[in-house]
Protein backbone atom coordinates (compact mmCIF):
# COMPACT_ATOMS: atom_id res chain seq x y z
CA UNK A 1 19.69 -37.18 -0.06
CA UNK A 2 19.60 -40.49 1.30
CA UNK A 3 22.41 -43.66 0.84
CA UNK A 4 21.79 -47.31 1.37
CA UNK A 5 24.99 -49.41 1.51
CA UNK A 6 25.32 -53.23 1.58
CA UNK A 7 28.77 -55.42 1.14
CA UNK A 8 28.78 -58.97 0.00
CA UNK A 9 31.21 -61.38 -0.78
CA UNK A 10 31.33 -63.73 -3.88
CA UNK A 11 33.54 -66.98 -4.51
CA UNK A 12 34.84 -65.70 -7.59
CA UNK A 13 38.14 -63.86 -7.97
CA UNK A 14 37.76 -60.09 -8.28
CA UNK A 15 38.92 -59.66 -12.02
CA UNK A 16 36.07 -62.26 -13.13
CA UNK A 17 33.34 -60.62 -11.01
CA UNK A 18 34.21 -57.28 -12.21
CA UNK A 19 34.19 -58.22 -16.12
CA UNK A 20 30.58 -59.78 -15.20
CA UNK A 21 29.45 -56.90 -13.59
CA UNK A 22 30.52 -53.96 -15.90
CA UNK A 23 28.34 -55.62 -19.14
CA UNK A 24 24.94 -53.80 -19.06
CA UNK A 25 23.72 -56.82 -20.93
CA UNK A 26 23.55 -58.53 -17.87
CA UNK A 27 21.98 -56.54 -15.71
CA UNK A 28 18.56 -58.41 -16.12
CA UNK A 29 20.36 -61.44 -14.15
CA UNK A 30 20.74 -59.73 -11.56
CA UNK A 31 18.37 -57.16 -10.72
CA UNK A 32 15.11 -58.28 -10.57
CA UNK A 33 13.00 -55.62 -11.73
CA UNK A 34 15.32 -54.78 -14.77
CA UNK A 35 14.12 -56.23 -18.21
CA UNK A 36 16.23 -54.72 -20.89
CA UNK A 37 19.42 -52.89 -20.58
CA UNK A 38 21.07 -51.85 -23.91
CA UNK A 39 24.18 -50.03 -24.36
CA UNK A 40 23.35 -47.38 -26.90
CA UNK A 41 27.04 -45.73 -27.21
CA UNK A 42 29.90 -44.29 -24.91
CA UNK A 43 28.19 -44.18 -21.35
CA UNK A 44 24.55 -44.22 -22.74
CA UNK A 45 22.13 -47.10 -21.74
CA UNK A 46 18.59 -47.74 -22.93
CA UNK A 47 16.83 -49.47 -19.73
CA UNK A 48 12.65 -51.07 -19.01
CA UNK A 49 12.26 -52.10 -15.55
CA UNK A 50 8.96 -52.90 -13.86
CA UNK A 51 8.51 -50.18 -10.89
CA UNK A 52 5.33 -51.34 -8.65
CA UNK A 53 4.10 -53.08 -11.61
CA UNK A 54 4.40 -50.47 -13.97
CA UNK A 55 6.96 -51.05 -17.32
CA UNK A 56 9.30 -47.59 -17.57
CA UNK A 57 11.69 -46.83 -19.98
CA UNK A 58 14.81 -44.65 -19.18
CA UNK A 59 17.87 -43.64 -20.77
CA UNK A 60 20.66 -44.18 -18.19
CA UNK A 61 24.29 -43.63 -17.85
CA UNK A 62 27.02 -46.65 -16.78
CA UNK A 63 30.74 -45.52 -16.23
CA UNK A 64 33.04 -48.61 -15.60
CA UNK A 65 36.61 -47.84 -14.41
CA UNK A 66 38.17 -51.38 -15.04
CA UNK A 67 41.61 -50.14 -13.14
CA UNK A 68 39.65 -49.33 -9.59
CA UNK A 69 36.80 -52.16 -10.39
CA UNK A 70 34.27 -49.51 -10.08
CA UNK A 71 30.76 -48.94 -12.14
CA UNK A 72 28.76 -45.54 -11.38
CA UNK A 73 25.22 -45.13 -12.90
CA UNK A 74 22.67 -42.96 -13.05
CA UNK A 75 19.71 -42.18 -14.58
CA UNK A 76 17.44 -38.76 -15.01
CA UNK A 77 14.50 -38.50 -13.00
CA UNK A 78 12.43 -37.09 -9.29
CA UNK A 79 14.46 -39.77 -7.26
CA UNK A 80 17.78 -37.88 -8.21
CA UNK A 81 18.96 -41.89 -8.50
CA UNK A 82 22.85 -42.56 -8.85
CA UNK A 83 25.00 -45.25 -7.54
CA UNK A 84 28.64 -46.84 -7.12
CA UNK A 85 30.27 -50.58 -7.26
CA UNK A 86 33.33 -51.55 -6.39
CA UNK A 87 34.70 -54.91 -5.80
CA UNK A 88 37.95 -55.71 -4.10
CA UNK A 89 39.93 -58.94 -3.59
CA UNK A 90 38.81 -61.04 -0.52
CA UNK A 91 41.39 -63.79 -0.80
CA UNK A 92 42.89 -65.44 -4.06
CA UNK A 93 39.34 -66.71 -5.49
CA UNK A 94 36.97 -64.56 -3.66
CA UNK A 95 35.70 -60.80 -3.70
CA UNK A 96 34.00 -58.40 -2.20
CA UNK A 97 31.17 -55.89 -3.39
CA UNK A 98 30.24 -52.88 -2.38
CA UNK A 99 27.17 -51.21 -3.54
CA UNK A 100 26.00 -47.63 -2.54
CA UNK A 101 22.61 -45.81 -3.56
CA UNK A 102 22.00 -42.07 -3.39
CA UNK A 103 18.71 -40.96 -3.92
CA UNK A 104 16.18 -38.10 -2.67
CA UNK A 105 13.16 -41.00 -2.29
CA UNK A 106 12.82 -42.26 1.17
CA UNK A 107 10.87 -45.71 1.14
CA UNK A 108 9.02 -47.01 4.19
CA UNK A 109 9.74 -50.03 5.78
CA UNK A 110 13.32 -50.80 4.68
CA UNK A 111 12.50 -50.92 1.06
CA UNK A 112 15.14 -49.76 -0.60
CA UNK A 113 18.14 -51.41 1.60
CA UNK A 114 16.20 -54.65 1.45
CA UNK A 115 16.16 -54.16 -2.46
CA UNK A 116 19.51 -53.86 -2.80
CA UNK A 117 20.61 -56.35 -0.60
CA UNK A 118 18.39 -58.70 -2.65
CA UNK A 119 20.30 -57.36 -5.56
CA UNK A 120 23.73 -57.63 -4.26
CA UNK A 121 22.79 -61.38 -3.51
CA UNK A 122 21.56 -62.08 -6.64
CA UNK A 123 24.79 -60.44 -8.30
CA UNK A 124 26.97 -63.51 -6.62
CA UNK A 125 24.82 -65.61 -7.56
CA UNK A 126 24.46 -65.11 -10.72
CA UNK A 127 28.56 -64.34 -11.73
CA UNK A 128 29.04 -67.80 -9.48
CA UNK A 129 26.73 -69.89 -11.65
CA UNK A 130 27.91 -67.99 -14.78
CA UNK A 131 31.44 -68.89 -13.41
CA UNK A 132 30.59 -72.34 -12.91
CA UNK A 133 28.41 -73.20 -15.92
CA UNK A 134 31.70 -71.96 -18.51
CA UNK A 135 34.56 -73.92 -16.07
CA UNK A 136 32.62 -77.17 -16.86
CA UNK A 137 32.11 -76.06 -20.73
């Protein structure tokens, strides 16, 4: 099994970033490739992503643990695919995230890590602007 790790930091306070974060409905803003994600019931979330230009359809599972702002997902399939978020307080108005993959597919050329780096990026940006865009509602 292989794990990619990247940390980033946000300027949003922990709480805030976490409550983004743990709403399937928004993982579309943030990763790329995802197109729908709809919570179904309990853990359960239907999810289309475009993988190499191909649309797939999944059933996936989300657990949030509010108390330890932590996510873990998963989803059946040959990649074995799971992973874990956790963001921690970097300051009064800032946090940090922490994202780790697990799965049995090896990609050439840094694919993967440079994925989710892009990913992680686009996670702070996207709870900043949401941030922003309701302070000056």
């Amino acid at each position: 099994m292989t794990e990619y790790r990247h940390t980033a930091t946000a300027d949003v306070p922990a709480d805030e970033l976490f409550a983004f974060l743990s709403h399937p409905e928004n993982l579309p803003r943030y990763f790329p490739d995802m197109k729908v994600a709809e919570p179904t019931g309990g853990d359960s979330v239907h999810v289309e992503a475009e993988v190499h230009g191909n649309r797939v359809a999944s059933e996936a599972w989300l657990h949030t643990d509010p108390a330890n702002r932590s996510l873990s997902w998963g989803a059946e399939g040959p990649d074995d695919y799971h992973g874990e978020l956790r963001v921690a307080e970097d300051g009064p108005a800032s946090s940090a995230i922490t994202v780790t993959l697990h799965s049995v597919r090896e990609a050439d050329d840094g694919e993967v890590q440079q994925g989710l780096e892009r990913t992680v990026a686009a996670m702070t940006h996207a709870v900043s602007y949401d941030a922003k865009r309701d302070s000056s509602s």
